[in-house]
C-alpha atoms as a PDB file:
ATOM      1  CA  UNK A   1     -16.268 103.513-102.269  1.00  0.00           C
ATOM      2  CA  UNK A   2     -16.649 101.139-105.433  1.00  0.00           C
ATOM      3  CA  UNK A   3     -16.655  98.032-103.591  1.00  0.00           C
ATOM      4  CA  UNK A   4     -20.817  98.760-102.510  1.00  0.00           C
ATOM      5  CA  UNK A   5     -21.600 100.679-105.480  1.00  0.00           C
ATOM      6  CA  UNK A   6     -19.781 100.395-109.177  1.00  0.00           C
ATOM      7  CA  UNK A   7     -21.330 103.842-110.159  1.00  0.00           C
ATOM      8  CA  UNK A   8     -19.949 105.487-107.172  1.00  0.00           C
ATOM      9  CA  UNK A   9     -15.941 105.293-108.567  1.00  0.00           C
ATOM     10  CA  UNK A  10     -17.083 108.312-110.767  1.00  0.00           C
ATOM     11  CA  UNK A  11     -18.626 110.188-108.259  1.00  0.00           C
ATOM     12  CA  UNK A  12     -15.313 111.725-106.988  1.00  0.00           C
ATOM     13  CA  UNK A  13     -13.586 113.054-110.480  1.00  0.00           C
ATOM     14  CA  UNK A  14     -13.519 116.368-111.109  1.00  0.00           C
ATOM     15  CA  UNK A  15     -16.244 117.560-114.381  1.00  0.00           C
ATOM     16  CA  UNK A  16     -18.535 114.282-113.103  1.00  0.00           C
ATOM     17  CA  UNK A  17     -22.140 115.177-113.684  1.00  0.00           C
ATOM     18  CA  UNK A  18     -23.690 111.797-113.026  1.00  0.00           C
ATOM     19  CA  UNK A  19     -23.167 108.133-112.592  1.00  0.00           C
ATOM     20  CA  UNK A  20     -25.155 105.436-112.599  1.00  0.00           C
ATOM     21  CA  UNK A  21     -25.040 101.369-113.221  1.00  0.00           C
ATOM     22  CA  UNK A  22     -27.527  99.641-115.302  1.00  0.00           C
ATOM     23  CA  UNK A  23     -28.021  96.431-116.490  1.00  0.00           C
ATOM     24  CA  UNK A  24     -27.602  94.546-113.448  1.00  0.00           C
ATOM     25  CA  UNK A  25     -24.533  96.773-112.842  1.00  0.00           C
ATOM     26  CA  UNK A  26     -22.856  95.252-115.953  1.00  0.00           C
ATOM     27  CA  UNK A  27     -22.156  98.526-117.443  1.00  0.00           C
ATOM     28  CA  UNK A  28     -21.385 101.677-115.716  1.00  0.00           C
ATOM     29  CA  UNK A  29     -22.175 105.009-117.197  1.00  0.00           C
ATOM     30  CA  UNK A  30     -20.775 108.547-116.236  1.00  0.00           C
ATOM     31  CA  UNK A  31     -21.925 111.656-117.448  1.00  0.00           C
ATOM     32  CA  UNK A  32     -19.356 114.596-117.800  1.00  0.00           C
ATOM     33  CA  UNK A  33     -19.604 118.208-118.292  1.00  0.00           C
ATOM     34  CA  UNK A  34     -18.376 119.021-122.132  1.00  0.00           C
ATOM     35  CA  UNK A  35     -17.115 122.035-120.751  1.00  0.00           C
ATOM     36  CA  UNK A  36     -15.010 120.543-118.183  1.00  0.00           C
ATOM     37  CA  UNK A  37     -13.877 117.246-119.450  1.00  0.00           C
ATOM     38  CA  UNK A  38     -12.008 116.952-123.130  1.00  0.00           C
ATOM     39  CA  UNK A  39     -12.441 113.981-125.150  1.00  0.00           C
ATOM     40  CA  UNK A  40      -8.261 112.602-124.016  1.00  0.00           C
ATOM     41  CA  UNK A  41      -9.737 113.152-120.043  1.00  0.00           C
ATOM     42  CA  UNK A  42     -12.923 111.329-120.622  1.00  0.00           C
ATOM     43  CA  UNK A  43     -10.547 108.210-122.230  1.00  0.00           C
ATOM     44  CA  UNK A  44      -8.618 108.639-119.107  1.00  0.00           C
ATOM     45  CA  UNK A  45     -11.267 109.252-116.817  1.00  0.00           C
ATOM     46  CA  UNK A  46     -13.003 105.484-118.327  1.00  0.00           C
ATOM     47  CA  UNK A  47      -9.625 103.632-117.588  1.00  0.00           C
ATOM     48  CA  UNK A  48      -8.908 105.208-114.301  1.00  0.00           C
ATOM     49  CA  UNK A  49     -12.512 104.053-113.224  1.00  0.00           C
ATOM     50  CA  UNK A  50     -12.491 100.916-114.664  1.00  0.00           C
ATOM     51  CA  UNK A  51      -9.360 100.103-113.262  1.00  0.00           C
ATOM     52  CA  UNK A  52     -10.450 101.349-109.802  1.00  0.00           C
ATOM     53  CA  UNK A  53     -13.668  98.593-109.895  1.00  0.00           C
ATOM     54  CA  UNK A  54     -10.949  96.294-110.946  1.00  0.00           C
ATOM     55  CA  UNK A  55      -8.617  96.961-107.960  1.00  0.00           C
ATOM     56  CA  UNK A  56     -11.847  97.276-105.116  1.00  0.00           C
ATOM     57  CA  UNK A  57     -14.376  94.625-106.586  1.00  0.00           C
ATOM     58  CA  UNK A  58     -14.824  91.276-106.990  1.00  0.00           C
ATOM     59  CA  UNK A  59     -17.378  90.329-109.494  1.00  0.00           C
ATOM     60  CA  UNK A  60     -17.157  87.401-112.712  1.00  0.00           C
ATOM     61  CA  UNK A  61     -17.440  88.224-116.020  1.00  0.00           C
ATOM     62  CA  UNK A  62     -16.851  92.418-116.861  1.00  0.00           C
ATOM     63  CA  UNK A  63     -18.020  95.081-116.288  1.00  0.00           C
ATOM     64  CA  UNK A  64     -18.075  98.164-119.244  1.00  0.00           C
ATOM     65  CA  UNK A  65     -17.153 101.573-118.480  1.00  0.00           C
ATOM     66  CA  UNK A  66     -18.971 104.429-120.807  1.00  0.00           C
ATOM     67  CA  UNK A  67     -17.804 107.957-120.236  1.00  0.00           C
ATOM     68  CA  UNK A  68     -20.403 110.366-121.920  1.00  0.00           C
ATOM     69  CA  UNK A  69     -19.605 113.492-123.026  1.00  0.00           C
ATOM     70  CA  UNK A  70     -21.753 115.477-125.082  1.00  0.00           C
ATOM     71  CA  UNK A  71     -23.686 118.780-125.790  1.00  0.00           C
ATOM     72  CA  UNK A  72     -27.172 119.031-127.558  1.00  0.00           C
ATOM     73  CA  UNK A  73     -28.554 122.294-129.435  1.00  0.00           C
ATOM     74  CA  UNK A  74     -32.366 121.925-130.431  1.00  0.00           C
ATOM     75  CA  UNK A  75     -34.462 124.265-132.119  1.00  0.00           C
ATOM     76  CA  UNK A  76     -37.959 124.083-133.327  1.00  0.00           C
ATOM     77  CA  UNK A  77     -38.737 124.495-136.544  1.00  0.00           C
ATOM     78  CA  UNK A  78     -42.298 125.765-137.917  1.00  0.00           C
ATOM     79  CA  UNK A  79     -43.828 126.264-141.244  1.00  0.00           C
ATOM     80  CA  UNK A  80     -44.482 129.810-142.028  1.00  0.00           C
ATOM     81  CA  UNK A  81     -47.451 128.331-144.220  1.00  0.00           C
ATOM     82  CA  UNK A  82     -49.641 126.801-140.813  1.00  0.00           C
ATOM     83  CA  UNK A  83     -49.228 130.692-139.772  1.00  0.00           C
ATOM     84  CA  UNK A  84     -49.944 132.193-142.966  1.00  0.00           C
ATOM     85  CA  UNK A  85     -53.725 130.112-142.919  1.00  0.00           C
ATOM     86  CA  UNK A  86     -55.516 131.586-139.891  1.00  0.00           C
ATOM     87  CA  UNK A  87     -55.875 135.183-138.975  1.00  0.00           C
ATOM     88  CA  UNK A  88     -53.922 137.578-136.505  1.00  0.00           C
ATOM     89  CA  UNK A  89     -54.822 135.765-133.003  1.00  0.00           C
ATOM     90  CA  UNK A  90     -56.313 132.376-133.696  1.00  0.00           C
ATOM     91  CA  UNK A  91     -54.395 129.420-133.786  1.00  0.00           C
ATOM     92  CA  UNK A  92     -53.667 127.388-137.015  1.00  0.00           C
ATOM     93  CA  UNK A  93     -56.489 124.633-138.464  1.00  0.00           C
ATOM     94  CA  UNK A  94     -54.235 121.900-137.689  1.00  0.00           C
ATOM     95  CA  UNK A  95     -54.395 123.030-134.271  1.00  0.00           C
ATOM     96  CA  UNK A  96     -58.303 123.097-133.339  1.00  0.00           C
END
């Protein structure tokens, strides 16, 4: 599995969202689920891979193992003065 592609020795775990190689396949990158994978799994879920590319691949140098876990919130925020400038239907004056 890892020995034709780096990325794919993520692709079996359990919570694994994504996995790709960049930089020339000098660093490996797996996205988890937050909801699925604690912060003590995604440690262990790093070494396990990076022990499997080890064990199946022969390459010089290293190769880095990032295990990203994360969730994002966003909200817009907007100035009740830009509203307060223009009249009931018509957009703001920044906006024309």
């Amino acid at each position: 599995m890892a020995a034709e592609r780096p990325h794919a020795a993520g692709d079996g775990e359990g919570g694994v969202e994504r996995a790709f190689a960049v930089q020339a396949g000098r660093d490996v990158r797996v996205m988890v689920s937050p909801s699925l994978v604690d912060d003590a799994q995604a440690a262990a879920l790093a070494r396990e891979i990076a022990q499997e590319i080890s064990e199946e691949l022969t390459f010089p140098g290293q190769i880095r193992v990032t295990v990203v876990r994360e969730s994002r919130a966003v909200e817009i925020a907007i100035s009740i003065w830009k509203w307060m400038a223009c009249p009931p239907g018509s957009a703001p004056l920044s906006w024309q």
